[in-house]
Protein backbone atom coordinates (compact mmCIF):
# COMPACT_ATOMS: atom_id res chain seq x y z
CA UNK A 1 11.18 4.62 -21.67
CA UNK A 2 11.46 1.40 -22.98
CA UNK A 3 8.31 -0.20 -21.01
CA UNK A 4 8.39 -3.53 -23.22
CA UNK A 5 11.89 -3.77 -21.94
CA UNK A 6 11.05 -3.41 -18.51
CA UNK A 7 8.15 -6.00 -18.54
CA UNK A 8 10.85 -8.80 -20.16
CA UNK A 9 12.00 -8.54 -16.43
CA UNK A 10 8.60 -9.72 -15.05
CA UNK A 11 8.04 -13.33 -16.49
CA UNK A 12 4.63 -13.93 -14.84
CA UNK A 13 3.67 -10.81 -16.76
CA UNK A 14 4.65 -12.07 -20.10
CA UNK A 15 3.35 -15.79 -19.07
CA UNK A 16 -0.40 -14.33 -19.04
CA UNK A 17 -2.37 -11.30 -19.08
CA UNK A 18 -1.98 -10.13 -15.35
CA UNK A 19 -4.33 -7.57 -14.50
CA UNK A 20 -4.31 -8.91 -10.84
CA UNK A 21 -1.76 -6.40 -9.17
CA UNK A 22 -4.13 -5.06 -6.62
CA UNK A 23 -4.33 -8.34 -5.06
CA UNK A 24 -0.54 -9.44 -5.47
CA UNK A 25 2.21 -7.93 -7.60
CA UNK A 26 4.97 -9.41 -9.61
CA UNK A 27 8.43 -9.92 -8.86
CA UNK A 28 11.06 -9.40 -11.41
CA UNK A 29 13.83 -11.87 -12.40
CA UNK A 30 16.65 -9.05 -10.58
CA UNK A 31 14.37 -9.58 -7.58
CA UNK A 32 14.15 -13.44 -7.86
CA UNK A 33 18.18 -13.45 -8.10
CA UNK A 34 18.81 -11.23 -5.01
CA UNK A 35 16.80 -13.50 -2.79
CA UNK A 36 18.87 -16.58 -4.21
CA UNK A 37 22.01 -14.41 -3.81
CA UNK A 38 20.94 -14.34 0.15
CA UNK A 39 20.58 -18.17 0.52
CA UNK A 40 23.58 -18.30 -0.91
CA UNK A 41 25.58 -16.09 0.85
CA UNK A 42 23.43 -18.00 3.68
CA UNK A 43 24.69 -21.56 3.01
CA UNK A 44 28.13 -20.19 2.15
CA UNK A 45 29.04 -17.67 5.08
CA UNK A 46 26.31 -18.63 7.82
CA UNK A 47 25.88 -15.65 10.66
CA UNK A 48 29.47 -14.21 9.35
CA UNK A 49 27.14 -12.89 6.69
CA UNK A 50 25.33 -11.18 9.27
CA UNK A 51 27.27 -7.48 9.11
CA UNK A 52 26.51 -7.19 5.71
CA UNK A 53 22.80 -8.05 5.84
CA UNK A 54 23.01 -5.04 8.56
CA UNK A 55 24.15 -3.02 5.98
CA UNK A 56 21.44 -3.98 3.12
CA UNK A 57 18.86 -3.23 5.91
CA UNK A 58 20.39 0.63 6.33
CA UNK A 59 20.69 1.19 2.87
CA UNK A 60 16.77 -0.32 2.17
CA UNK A 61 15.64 2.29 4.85
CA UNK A 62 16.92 5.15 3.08
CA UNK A 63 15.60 3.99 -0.67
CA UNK A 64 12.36 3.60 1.32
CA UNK A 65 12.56 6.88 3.13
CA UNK A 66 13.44 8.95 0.26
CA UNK A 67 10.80 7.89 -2.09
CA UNK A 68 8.25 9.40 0.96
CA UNK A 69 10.61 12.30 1.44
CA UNK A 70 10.74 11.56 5.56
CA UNK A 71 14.42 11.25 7.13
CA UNK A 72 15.65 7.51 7.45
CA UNK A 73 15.49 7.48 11.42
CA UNK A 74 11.60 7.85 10.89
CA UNK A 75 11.13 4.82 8.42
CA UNK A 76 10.12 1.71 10.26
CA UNK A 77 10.35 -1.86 8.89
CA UNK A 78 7.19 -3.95 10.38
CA UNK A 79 6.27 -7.50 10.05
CA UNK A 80 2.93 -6.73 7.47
CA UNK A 81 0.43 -4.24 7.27
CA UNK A 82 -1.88 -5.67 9.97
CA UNK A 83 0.77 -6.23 12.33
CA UNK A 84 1.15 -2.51 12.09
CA UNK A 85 -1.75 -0.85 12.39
CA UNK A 86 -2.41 -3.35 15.50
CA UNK A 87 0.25 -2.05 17.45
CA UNK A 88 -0.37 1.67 16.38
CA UNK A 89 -3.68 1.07 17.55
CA UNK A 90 -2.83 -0.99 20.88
CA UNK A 91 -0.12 2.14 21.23
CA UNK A 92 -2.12 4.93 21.10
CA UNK A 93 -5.39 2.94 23.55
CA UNK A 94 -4.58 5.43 26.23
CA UNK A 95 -4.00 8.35 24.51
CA UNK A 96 -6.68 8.53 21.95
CA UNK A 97 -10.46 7.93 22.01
CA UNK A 98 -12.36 8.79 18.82
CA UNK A 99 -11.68 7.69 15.31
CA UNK A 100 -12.79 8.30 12.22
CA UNK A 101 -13.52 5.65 9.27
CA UNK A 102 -14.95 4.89 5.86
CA UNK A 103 -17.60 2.08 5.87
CA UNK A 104 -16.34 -0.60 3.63
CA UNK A 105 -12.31 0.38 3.90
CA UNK A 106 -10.47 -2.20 4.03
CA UNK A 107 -11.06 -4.75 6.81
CA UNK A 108 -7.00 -4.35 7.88
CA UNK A 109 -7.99 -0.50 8.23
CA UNK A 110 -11.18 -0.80 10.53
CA UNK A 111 -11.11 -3.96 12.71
CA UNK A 112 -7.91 -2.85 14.80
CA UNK A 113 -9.50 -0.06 16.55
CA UNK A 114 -12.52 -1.92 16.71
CA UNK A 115 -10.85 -5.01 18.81
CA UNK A 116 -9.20 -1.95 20.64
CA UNK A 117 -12.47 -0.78 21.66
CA UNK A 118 -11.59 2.99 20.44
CA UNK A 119 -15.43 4.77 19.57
CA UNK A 120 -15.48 4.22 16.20
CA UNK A 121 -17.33 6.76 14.38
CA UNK A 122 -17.65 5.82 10.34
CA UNK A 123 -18.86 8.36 6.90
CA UNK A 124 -19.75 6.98 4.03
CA UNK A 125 -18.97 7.14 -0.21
CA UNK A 126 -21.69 8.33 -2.62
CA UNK A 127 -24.09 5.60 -4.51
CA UNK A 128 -21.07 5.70 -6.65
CA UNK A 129 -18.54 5.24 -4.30
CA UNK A 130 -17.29 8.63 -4.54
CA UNK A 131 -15.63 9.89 -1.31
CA UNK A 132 -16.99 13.17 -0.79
CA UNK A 133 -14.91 16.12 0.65
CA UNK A 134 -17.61 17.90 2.05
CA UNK A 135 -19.15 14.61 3.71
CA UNK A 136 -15.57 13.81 5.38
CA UNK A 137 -15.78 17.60 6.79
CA UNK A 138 -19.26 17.63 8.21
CA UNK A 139 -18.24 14.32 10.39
CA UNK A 140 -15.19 16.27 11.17
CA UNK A 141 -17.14 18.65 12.32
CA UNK A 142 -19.29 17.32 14.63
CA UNK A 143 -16.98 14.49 15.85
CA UNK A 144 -13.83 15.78 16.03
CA UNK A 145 -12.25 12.50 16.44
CA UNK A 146 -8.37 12.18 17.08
CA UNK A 147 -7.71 10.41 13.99
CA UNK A 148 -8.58 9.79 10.65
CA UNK A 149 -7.59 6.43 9.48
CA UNK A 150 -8.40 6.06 5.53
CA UNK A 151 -7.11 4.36 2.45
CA UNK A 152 -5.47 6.07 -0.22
CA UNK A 153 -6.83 4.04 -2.80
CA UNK A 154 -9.98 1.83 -2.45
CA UNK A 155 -9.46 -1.56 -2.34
CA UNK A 156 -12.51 -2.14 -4.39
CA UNK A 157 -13.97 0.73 -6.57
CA UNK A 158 -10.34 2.00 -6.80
CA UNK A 159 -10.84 5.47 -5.78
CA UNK A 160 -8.05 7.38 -5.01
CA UNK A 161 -8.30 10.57 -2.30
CA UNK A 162 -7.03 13.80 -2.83
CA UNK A 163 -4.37 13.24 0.05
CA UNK A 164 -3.21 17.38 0.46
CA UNK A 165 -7.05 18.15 0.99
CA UNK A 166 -7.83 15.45 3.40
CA UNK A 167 -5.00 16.10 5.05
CA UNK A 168 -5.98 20.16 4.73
CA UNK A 169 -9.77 19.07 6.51
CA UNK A 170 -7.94 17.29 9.81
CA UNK A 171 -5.88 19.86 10.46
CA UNK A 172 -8.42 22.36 10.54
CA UNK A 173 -10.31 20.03 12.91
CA UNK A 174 -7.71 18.90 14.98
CA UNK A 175 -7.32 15.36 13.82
CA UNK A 176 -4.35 13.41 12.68
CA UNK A 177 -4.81 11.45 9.60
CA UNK A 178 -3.58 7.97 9.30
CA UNK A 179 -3.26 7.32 5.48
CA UNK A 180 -3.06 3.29 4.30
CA UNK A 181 -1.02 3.05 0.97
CA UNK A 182 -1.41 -0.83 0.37
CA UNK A 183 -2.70 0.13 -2.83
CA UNK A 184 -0.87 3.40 -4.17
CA UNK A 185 3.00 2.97 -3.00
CA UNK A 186 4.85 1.86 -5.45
CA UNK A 187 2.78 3.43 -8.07
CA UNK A 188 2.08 7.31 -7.25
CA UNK A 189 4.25 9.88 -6.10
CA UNK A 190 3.83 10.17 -1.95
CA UNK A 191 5.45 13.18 -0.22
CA UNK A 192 4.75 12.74 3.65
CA UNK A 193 5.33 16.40 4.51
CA UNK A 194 4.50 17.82 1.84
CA UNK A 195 0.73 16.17 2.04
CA UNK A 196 0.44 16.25 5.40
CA UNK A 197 0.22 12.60 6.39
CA UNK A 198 0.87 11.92 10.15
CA UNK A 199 0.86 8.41 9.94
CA UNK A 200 1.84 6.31 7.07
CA UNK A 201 1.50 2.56 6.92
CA UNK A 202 1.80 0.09 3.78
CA UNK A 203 2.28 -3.04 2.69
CA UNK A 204 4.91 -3.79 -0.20
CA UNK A 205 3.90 -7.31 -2.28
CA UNK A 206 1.90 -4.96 -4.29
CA UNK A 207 2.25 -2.16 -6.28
CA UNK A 208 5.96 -2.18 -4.58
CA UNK A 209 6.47 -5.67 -6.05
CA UNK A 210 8.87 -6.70 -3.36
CA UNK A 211 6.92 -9.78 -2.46
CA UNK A 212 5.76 -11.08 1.02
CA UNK A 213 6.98 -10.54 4.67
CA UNK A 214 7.49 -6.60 5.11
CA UNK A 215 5.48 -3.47 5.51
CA UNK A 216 6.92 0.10 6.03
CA UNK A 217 5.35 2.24 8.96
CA UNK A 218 6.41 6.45 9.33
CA UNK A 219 4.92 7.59 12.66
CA UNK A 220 4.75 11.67 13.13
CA UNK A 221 7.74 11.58 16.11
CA UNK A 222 5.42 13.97 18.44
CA UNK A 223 3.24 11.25 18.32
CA UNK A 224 5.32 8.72 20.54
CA UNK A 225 4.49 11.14 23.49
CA UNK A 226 3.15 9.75 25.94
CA UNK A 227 2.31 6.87 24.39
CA UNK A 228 3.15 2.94 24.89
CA UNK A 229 4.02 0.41 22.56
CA UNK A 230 2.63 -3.18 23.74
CA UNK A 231 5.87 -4.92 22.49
CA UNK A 232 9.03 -5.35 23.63
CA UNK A 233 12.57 -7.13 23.44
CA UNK A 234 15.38 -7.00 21.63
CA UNK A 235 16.15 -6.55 17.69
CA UNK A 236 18.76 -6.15 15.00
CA UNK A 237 19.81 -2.76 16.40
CA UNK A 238 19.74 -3.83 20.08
CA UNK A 239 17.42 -3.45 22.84
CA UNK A 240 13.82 -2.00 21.99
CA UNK A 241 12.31 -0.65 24.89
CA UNK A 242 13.56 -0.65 28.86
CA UNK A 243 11.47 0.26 31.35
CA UNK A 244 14.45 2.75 33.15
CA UNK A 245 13.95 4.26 29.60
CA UNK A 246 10.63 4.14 28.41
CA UNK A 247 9.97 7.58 27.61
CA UNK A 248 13.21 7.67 25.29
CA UNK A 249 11.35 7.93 21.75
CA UNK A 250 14.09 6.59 20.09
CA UNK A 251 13.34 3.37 21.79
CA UNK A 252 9.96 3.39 20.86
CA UNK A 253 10.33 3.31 17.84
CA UNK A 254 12.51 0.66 17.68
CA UNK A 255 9.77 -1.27 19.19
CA UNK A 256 8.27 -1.59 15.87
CA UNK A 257 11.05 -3.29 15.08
CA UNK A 258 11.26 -5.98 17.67
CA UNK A 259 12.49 -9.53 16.99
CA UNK A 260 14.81 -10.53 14.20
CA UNK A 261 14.93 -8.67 10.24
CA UNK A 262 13.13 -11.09 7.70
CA UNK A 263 16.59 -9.96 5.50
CA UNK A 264 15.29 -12.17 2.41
CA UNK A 265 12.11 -10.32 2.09
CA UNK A 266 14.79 -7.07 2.85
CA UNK A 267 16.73 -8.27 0.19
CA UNK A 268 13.74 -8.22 -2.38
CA UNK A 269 12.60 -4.61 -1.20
CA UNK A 270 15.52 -3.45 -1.81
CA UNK A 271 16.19 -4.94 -5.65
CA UNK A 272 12.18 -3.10 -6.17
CA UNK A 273 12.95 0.00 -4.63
CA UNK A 274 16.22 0.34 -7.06
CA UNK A 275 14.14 -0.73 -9.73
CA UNK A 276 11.43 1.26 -9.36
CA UNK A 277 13.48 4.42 -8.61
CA UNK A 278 15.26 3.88 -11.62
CA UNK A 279 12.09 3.83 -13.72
CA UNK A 280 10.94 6.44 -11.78
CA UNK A 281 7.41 6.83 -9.65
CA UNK A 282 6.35 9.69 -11.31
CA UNK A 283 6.33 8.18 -14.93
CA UNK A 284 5.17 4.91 -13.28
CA UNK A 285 2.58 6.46 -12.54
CA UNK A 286 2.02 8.19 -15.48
CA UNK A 287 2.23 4.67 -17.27
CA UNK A 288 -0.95 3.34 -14.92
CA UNK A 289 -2.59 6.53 -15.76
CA UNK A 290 -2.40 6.24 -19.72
CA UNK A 291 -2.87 2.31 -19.77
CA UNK A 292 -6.27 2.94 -17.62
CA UNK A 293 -7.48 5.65 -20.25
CA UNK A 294 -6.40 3.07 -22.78
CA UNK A 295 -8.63 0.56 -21.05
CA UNK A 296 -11.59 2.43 -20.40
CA UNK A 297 -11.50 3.98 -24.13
CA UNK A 298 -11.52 -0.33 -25.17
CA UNK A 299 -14.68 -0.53 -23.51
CA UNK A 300 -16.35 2.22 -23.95
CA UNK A 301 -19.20 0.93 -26.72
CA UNK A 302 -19.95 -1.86 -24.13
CA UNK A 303 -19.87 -0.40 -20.98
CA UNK A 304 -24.15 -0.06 -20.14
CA UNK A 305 -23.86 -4.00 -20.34
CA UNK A 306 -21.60 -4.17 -17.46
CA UNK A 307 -21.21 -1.18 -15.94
CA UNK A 308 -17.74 0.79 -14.22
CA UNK A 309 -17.13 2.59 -11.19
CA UNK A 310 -16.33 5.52 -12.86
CA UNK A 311 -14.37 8.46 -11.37
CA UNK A 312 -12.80 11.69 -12.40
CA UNK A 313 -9.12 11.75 -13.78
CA UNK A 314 -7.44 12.93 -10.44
CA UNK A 315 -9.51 10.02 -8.31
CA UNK A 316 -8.49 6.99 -10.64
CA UNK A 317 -6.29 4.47 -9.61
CA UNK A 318 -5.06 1.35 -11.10
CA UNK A 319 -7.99 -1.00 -10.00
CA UNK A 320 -11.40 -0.36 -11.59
CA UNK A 321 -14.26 -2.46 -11.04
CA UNK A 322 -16.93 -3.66 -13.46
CA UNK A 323 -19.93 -5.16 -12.20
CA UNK A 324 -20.63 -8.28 -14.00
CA UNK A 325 -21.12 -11.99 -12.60
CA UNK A 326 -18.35 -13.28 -10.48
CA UNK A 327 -17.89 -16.50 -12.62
CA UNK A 328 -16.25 -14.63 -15.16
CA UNK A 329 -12.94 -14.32 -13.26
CA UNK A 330 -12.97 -18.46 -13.48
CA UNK A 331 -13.77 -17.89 -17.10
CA UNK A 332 -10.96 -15.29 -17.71
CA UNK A 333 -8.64 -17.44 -15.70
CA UNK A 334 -9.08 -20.24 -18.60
CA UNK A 335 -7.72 -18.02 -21.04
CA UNK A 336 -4.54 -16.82 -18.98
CA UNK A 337 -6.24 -13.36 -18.10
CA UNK A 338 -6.20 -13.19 -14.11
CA UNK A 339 -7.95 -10.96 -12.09
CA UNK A 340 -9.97 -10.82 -8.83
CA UNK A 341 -13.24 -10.58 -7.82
CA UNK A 342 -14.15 -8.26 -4.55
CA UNK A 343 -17.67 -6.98 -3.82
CA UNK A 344 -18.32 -3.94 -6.17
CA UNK A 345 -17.49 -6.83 -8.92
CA UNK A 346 -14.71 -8.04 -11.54
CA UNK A 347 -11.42 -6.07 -10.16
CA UNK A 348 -9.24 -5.31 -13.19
CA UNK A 349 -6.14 -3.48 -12.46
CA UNK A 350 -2.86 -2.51 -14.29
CA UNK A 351 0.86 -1.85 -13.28
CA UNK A 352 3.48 -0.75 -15.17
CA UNK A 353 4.67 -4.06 -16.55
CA UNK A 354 1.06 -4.28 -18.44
CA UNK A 355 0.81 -2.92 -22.34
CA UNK A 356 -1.72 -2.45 -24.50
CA UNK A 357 -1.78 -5.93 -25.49
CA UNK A 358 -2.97 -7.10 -22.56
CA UNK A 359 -5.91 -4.43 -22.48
CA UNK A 360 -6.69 -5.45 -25.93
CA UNK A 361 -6.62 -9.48 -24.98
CA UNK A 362 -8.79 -8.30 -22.12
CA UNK A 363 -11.35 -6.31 -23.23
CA UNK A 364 -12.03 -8.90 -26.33
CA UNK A 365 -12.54 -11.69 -23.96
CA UNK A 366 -14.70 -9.48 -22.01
CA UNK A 367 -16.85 -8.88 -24.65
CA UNK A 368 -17.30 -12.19 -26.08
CA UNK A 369 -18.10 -13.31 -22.39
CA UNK A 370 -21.09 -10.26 -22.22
């Protein structure tokens, strides 16, 4: 694999050191040129155009679907993330009660059942932030709540769940789990069935480096059952939802549909999907694995002076936190190395299109900053 290759297609990764992926991810130049290719078509053809962009949506859905193993009628297309999990969680109002959730997920993850007035129940990680298995259980336990809504990756710390035994733990306890993968598709290997994962809802301007103005939903089909989505109307496939028809679960899930395709953001998502199917998600992720090692082994004769959240091999992630003053991000950002700041500290974290230049450029302005 050719990975200096591949970054030459992601300019803003050659520009600086970008080690900022967790809060935005880059778009490649074939990207770029298939949303120009749309305006263009756009300001050439008008709504004549409109057949084809029907077609790009079909054959997005089943690049999507098969890179979560689920069957194309089961992959939704949704607005964002948040507009999501809102109507999952205005959906389900009636149905469900009790949910389960891990203090200091990501906002997107708690708030929607908390406006939805579900009884929020909430476990907590370790002192250092490690989610514990046998924590999660004892709350399943006792509470037995309907659903488990988590994050596969930590927005902050970066730790990553062991989704087969979570998923193992609300089965025995009757609960569905709702897995967020804002901040793992695009760079591990997801298999829906195979893990177990009755709900799956993420965002793709990250790791999927598709940009802004899509999300992809799967919903477990027994789960429309007697349930009601809160929107309605028509959409690129025709009508949503009628009432004559309301139990039709076809319908319903078209209702996460509802209202007109955003076909340029479609247009990017698919160019990323291609491109990161090509490259393949298994050595992607393989290539995030290696580049972390690479970066923790670069500061590992420094690290008591600012200190990581350290995890075992399977729970790593791309993102790793270091706990150092906030004003170094500013500082970093004066020397073309951009990264974030969130509350366990400096957020560093690495997608394929980084090399070990960029860890190396890092870590030395690090260390002249400590």
């Amino acid at each position: 694999m050719n990975w200096d290759e591949i970054k030459e297609n992601y300019p803003a990764a050659c520009n600086q050191v970008y080690l900022n992926t967790a809060a935005c991810g880059l778009i490649s130049k074939k990207t770029a040129q298939a949303q120009r290719d749309h305006f263009q078509q756009f300001l050439n053809k008008g709504g004549n155009a409109y057949m084809e962009w029907i077609s790009m949506v079909q054959d997005t859905r089943e690049k999507a679907a098969h890179l979560i193993n689920v069957s194309t009628e089961d992959l939704l297309f949704v607005h964002n993330y948040t507009a999501a999990m809102n109507q999952v969680a205005a959906m389900w109002k009636d149905k469900f009660k009790d949910i389960l959730l891990l203090k200091g997920d990501y906002p997107s993850v708690i708030l929607p059942w908390e406006v939805n007035a579900y009884h929020c129940h909430y476990f907590e990680a370790d002192n250092n932030d490690v989610i514990s298995l046998e924590v999660l259980e004892d709350k399943l336990k006792r509470i037995k709540p309907s659903i488990l809504a988590i994050s596969h990756v930590q927005f902050s710390s970066g730790f990553k769940i062991d989704i087969r035994a979570v998923s193992d733990l609300c089965k025995k306890y009757g609960t569905y789990l709702l897995l967020d993968a804002t901040q793992s598709f695009g760079a591990y290997a997801i298999d829906i069935p195979a893990q177990g994962i009755d709900v799956f809802v993420s965002s793709v301007y990250k790791w999927t480096t598709a940009g802004f103005g899509l999300g992809i939903c799967y919903i477990n089909p027994e789960l429309f059952e007697d349930s009601h989505p809160y929107l309605a109307g028509n959409n690129a496939v025709g009508q949503a939802i009628m009432s004559q028809s309301d139990s039709d679960i076809t319908k319903k899930k078209a209702a996460f549909e509802t209202g007109h395709t955003n076909f340029p953001a479609m247009c990017a998502l698919n160019t990323a999907l291609t491109e990161l199917s090509e490259i393949g998600i298994d050595k992607i992720g393989a290539r995030i694995d290696e580049l972390v090692d690479y970066l923790l082994s670069s500061l590992s004769d420094f690290i008591s002076n600012a200190p990581i959240f350290f995890f075992p091999k399977e729970n790593r992630s791309g993102i790793f936190s270091l706990d150092v003053k906030e004003e170094f991000v500013s500082r970093l950002i004066e020397q073309d190395i951009i990264s974030s700041y969130r509350n366990k500290g400096l957020r560093v974290s690495v997608h394929f299109y980084n090399d070990h230049q960029d860890i190396k450029t890092f870590s030395s302005a690090l260390k002249k900053l400590l």
